[in-house]
C-alpha atoms as a PDB file:
ATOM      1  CA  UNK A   1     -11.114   7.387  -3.724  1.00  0.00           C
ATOM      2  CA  UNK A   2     -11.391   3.781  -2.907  1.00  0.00           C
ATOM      3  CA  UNK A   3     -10.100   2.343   0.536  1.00  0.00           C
ATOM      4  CA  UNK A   4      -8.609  -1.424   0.680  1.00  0.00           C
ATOM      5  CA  UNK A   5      -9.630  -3.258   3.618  1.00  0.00           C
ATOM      6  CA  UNK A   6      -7.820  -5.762   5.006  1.00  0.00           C
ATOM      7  CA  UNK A   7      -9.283  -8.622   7.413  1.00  0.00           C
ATOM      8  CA  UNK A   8      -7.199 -11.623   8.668  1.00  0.00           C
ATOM      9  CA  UNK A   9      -6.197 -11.594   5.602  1.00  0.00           C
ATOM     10  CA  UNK A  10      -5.595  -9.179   2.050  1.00  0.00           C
ATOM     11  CA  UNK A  11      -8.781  -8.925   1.181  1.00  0.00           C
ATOM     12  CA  UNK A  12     -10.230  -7.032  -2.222  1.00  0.00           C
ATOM     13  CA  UNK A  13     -12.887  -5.129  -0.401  1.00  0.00           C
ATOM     14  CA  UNK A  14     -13.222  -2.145  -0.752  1.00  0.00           C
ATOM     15  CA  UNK A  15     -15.030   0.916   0.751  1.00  0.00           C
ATOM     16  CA  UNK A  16     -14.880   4.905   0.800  1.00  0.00           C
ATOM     17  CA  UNK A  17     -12.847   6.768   3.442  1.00  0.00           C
ATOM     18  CA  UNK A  18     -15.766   9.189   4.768  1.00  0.00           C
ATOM     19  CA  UNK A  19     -14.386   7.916   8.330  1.00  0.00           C
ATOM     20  CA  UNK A  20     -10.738   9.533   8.509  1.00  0.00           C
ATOM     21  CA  UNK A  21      -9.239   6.109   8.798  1.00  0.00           C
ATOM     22  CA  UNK A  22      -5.558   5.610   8.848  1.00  0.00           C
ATOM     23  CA  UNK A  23      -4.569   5.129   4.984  1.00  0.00           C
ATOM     24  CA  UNK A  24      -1.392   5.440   2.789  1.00  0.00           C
ATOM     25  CA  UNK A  25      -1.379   6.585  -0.813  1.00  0.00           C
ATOM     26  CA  UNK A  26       0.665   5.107  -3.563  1.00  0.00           C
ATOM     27  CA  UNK A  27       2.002   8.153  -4.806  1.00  0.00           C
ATOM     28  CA  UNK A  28       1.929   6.174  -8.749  1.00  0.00           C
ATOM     29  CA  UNK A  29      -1.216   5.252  -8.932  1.00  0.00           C
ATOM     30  CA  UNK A  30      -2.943   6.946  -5.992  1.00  0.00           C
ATOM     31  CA  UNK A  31      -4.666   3.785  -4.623  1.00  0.00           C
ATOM     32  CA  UNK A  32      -4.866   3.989  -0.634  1.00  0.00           C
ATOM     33  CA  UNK A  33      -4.174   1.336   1.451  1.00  0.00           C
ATOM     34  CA  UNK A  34      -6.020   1.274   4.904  1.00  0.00           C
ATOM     35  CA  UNK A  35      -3.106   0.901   7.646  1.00  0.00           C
ATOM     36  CA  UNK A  36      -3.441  -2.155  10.308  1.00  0.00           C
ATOM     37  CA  UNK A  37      -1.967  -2.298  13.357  1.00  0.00           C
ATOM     38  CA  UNK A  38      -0.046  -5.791  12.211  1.00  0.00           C
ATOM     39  CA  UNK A  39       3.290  -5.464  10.944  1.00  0.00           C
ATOM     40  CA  UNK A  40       2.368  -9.191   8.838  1.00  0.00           C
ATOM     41  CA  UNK A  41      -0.240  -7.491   7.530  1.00  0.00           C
ATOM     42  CA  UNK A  42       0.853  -4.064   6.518  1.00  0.00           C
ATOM     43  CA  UNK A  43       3.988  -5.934   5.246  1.00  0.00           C
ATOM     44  CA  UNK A  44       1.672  -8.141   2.678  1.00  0.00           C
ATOM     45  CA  UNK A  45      -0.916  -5.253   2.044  1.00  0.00           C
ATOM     46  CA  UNK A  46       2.324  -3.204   0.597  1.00  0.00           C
ATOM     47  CA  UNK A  47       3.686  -6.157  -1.505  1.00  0.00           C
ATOM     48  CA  UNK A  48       0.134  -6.867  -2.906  1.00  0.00           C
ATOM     49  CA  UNK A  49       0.098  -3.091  -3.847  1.00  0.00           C
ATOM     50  CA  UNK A  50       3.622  -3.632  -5.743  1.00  0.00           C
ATOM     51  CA  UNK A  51       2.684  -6.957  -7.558  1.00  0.00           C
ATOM     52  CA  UNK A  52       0.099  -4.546  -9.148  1.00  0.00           C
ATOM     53  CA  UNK A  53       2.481  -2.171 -10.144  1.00  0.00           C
ATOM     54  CA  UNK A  54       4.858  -5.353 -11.522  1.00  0.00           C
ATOM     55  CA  UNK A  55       2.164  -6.746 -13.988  1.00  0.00           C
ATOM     56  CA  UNK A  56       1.433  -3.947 -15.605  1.00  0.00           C
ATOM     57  CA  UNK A  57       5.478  -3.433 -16.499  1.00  0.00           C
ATOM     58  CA  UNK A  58       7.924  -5.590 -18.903  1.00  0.00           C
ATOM     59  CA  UNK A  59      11.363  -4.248 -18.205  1.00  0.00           C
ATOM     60  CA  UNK A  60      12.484  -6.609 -15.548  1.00  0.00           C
ATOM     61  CA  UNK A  61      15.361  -3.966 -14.760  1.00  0.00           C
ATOM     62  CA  UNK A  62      13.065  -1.148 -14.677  1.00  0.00           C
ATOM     63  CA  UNK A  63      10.579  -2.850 -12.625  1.00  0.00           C
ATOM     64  CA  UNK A  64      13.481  -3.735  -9.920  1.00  0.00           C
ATOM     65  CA  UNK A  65      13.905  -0.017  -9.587  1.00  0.00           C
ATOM     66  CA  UNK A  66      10.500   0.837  -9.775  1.00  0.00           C
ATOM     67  CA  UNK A  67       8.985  -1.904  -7.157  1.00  0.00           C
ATOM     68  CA  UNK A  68      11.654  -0.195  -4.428  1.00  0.00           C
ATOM     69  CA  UNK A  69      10.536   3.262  -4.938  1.00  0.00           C
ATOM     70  CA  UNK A  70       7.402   2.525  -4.823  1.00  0.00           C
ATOM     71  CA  UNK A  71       7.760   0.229  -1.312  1.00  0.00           C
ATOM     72  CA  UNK A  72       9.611   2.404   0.200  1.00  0.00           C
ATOM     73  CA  UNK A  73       7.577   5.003  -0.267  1.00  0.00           C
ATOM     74  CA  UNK A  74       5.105   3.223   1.739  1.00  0.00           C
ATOM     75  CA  UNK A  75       6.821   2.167   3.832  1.00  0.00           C
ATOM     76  CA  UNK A  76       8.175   5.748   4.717  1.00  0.00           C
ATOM     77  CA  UNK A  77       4.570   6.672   4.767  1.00  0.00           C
ATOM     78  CA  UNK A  78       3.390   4.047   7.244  1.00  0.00           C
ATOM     79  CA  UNK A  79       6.282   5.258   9.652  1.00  0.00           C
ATOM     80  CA  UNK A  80       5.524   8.822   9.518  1.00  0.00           C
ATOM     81  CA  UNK A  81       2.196   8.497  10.327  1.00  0.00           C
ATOM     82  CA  UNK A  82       3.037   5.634  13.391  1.00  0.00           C
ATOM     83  CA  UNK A  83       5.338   8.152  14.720  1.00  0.00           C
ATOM     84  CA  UNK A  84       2.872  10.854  15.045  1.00  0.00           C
ATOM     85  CA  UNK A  85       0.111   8.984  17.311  1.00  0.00           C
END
């Protein structure tokens, strides 16, 4: 599985996560996203994430729906592991 690294600014880079680094996992599509201590950041890492999700659907409706699940899910994600360090 691929990592996506994130430096100053979202960034397409990507590298393996042989390093335990802190990551969440979209639970569609089972890309991870590498979690940064910068709530700007994390915030634009996650919408990038569901702009990829929105081009590949054509149901404006459904995609509504969709998009939430899937950033809240993150979002859920990136709490749960905050609140355990």
């Amino acid at each position: 599985m691929k990592v996506r690294i994130l430096s100053g600014r979202i960034g397409k880079k990507k590298i393996g996560n042989d390093k335990g680094l802190p990551v969440i996992k979209c639970s569609v599509c089972g890309e991870e996203i590498l979690i940064v201590p910068n709530v700007k950041l994390m915030s634009a890492a996650i919408e990038a994430h569901v702009e990829t999700h929105k081009q590949k659907m054509k149901d404006l409706k459904a995609w509504e729906t969709e998009a939430e699940r899937i950033r809240d899910d993150l979002i859920t994600q990136v709490l749960e592991k905050a609140s355990k360090d």
